[in-house]
C-alpha atoms as a PDB file:
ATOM      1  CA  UNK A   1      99.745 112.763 107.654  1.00  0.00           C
ATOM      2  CA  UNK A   2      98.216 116.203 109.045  1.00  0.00           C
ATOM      3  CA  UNK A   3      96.694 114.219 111.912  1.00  0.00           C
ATOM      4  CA  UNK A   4      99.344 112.239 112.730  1.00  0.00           C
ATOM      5  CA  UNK A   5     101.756 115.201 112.699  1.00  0.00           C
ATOM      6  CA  UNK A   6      99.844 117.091 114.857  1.00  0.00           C
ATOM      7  CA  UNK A   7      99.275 114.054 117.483  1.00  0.00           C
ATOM      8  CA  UNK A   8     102.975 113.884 118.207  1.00  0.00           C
ATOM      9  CA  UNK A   9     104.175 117.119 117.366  1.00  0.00           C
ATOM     10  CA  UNK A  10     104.144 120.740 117.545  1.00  0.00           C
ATOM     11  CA  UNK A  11     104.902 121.713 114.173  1.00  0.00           C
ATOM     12  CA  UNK A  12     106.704 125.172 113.398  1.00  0.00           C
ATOM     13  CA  UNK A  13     107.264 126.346 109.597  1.00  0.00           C
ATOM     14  CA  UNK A  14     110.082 128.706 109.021  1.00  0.00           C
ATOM     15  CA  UNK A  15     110.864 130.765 106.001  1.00  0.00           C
ATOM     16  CA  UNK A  16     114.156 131.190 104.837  1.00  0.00           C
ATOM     17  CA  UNK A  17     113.364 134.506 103.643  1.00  0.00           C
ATOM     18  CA  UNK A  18     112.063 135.028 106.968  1.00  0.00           C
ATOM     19  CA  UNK A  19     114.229 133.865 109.617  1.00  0.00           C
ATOM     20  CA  UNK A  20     117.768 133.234 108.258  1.00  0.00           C
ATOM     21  CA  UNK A  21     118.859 133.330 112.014  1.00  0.00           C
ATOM     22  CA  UNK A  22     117.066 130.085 112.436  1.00  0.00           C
ATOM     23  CA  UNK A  23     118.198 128.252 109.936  1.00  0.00           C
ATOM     24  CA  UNK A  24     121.723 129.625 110.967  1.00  0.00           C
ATOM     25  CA  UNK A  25     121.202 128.446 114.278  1.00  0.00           C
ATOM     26  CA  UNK A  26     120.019 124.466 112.950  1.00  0.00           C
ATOM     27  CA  UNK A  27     122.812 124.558 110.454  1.00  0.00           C
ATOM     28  CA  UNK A  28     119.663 123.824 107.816  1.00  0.00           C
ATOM     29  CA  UNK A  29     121.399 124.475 104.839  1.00  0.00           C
ATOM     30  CA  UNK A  30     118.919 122.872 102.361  1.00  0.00           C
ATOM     31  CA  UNK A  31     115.200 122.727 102.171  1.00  0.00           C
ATOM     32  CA  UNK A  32     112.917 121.967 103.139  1.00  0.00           C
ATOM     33  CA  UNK A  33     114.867 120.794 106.161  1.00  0.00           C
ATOM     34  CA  UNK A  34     112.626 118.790 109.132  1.00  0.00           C
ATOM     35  CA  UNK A  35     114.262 118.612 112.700  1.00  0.00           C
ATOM     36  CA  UNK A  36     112.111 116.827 115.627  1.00  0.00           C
ATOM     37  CA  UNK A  37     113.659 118.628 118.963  1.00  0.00           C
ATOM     38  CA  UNK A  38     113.077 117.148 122.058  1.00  0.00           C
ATOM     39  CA  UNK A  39     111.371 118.862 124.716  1.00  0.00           C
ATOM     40  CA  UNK A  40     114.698 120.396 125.785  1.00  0.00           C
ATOM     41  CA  UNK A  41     114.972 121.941 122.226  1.00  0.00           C
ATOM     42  CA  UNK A  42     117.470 119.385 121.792  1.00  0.00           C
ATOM     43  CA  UNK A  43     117.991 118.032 118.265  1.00  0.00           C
ATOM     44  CA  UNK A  44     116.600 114.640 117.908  1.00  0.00           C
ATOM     45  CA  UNK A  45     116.476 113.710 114.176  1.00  0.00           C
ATOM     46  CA  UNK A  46     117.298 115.415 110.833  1.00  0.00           C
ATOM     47  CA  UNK A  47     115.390 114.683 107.258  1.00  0.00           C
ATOM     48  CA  UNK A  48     116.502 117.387 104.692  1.00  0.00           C
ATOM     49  CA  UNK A  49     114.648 117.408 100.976  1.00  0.00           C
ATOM     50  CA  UNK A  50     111.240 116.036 100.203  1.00  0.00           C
ATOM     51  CA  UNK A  51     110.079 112.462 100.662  1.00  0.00           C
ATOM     52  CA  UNK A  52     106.999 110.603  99.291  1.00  0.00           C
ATOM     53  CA  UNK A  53     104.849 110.446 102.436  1.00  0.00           C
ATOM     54  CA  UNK A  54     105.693 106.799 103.308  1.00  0.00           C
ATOM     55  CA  UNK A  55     108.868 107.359 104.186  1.00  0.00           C
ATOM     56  CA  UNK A  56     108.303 111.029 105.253  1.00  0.00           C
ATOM     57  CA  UNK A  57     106.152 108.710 108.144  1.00  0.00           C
ATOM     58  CA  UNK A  58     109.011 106.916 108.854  1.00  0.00           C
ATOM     59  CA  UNK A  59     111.032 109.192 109.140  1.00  0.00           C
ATOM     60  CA  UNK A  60     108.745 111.065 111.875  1.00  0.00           C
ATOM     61  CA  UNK A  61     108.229 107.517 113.617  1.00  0.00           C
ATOM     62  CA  UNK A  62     112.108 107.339 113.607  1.00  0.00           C
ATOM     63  CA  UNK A  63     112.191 110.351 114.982  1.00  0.00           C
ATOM     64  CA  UNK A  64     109.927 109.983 118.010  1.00  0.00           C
ATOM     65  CA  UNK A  65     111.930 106.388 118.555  1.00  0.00           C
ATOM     66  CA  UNK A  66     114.744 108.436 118.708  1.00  0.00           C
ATOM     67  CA  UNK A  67     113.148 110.964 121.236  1.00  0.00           C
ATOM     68  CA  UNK A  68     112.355 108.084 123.535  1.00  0.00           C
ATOM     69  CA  UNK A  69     115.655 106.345 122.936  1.00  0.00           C
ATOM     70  CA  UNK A  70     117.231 109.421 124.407  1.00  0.00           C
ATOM     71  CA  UNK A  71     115.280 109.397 127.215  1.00  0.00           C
ATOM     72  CA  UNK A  72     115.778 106.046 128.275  1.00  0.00           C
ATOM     73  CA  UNK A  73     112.299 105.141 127.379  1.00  0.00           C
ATOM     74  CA  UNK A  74     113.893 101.779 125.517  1.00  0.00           C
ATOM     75  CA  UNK A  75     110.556  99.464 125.541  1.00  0.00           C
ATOM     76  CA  UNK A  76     108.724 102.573 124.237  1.00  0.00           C
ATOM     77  CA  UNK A  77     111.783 103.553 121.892  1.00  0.00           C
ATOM     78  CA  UNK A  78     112.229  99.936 120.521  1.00  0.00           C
ATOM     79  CA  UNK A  79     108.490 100.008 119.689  1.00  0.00           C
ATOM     80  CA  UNK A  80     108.458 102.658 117.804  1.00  0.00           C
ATOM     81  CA  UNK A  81     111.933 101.806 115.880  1.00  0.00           C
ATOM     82  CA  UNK A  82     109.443  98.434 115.171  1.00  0.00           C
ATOM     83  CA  UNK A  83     106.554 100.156 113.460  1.00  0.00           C
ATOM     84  CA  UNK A  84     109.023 101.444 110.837  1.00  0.00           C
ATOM     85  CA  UNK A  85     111.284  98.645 110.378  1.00  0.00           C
ATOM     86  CA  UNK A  86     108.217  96.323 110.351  1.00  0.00           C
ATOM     87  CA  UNK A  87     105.516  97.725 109.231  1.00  0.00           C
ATOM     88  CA  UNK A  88     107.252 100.393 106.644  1.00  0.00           C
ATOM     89  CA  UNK A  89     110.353  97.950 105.096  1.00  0.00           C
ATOM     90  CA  UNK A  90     110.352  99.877 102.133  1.00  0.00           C
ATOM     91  CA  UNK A  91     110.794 102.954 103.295  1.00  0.00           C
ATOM     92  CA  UNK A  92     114.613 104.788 102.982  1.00  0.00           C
ATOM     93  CA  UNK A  93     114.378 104.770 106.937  1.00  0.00           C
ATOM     94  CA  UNK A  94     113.613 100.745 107.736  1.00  0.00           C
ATOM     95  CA  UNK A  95     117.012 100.101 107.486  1.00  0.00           C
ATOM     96  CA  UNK A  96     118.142 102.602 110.667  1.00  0.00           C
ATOM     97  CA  UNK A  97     115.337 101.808 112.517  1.00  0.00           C
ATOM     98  CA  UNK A  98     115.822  98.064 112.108  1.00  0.00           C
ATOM     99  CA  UNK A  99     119.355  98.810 113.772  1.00  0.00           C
ATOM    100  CA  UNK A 100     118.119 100.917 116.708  1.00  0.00           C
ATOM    101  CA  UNK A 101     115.124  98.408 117.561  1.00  0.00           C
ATOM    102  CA  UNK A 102     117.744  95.787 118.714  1.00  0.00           C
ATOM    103  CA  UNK A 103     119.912  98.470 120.199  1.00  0.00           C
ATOM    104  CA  UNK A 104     116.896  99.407 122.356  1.00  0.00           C
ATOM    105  CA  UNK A 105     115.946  96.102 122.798  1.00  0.00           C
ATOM    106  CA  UNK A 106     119.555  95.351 123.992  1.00  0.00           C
ATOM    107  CA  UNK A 107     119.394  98.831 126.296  1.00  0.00           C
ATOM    108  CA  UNK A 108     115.977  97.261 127.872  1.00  0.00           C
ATOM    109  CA  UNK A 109     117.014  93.687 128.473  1.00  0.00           C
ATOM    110  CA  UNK A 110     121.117  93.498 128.563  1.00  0.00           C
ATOM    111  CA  UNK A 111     120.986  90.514 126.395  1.00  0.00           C
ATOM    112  CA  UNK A 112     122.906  90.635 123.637  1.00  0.00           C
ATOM    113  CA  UNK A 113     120.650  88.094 121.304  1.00  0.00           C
ATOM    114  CA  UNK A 114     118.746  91.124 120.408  1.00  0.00           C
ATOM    115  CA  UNK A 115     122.030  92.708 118.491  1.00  0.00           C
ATOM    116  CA  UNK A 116     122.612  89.650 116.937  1.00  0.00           C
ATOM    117  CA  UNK A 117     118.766  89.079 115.619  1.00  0.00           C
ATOM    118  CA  UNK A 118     118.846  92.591 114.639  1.00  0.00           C
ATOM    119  CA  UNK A 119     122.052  91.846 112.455  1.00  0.00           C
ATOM    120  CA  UNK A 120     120.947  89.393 111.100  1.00  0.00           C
ATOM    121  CA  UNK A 121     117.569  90.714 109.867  1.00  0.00           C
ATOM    122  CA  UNK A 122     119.488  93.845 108.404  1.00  0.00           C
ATOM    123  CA  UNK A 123     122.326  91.407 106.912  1.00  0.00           C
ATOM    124  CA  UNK A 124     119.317  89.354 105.156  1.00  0.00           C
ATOM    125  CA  UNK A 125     116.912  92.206 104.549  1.00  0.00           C
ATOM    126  CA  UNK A 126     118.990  95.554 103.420  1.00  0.00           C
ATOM    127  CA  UNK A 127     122.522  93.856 102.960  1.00  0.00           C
ATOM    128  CA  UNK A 128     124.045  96.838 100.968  1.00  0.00           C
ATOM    129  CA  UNK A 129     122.926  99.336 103.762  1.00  0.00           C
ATOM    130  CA  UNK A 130     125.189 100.971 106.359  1.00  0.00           C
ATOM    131  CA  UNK A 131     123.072 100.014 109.176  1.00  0.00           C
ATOM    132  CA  UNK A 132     123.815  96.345 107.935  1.00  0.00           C
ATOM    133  CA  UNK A 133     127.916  96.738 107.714  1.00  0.00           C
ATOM    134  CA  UNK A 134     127.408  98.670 111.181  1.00  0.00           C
ATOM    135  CA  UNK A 135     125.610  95.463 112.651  1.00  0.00           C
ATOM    136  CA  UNK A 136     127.951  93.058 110.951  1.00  0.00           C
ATOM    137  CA  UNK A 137     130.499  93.126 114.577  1.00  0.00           C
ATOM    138  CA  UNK A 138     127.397  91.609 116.393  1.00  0.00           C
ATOM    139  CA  UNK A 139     127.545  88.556 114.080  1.00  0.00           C
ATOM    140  CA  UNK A 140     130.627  87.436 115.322  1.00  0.00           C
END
């Protein structure tokens, strides 16, 4: 976890106690809160509360997808939305990451089959999640 944290990011830890001006600025109003900024200082992604450190992973690979999703990185971004939704399915972030794989895909390619697989996979994989009811319009 420490190495891969420090590989992709540069980690900052705040204290409440400490810098209330920060959090005020993030709108963090729980903790521990975890935002990955962009290089811009842009917010990217948002976990609040503690995770077991599967999904904590994911979330930090959804994060970086994310990251490269906003900058029009979509082979890159789609990649990195695959490592979570394939190779971390149980994790609380597989489902979102299954969605924005074929939304990158789509970005990358401008063919639509790529909503529709991704749809599908979230329709037959995590059928009670949001990201599946948000995909359901590209099954029609």
């Amino acid at each position: 976890m420490i190495e891969f944290i420090n590989e992709h990011f540069v980690p900052a830890q705040v204290h409440i106690r400490d810098q209330k001006a920060v959090f005020e600025r993030f709108g963090a109003s729980w903790t521990p809160t975890q935002i990955i900024l962009d290089p811009q200082g842009e917010e990217q992604h948002r976990t609040e509360g503690f995770l077991p450190a599967e999904d904590f992973l994911a979330q930090l690979e959804l994060g970086l997808g994310k990251m490269e999703f906003h900058e029009r990185h979509f082979s890159e971004a789609e990649r990195m939305f695959r490592a979570v939704c394939d190779g971390r399915p149980d994790s609380g972030g597989a489902p979102e990451a299954c969605y924005w794989a074929g939304v990158a895909a789509y970005k990358e390619t401008d063919d639509p089959k790529h909503l529709g697989a991704a749809g599908a996979l979230l329709t037959q994989r995590y059928p009670a999640s949001e990201w599946a009811r948000k995909a359901s319009v590209w099954l029609h």
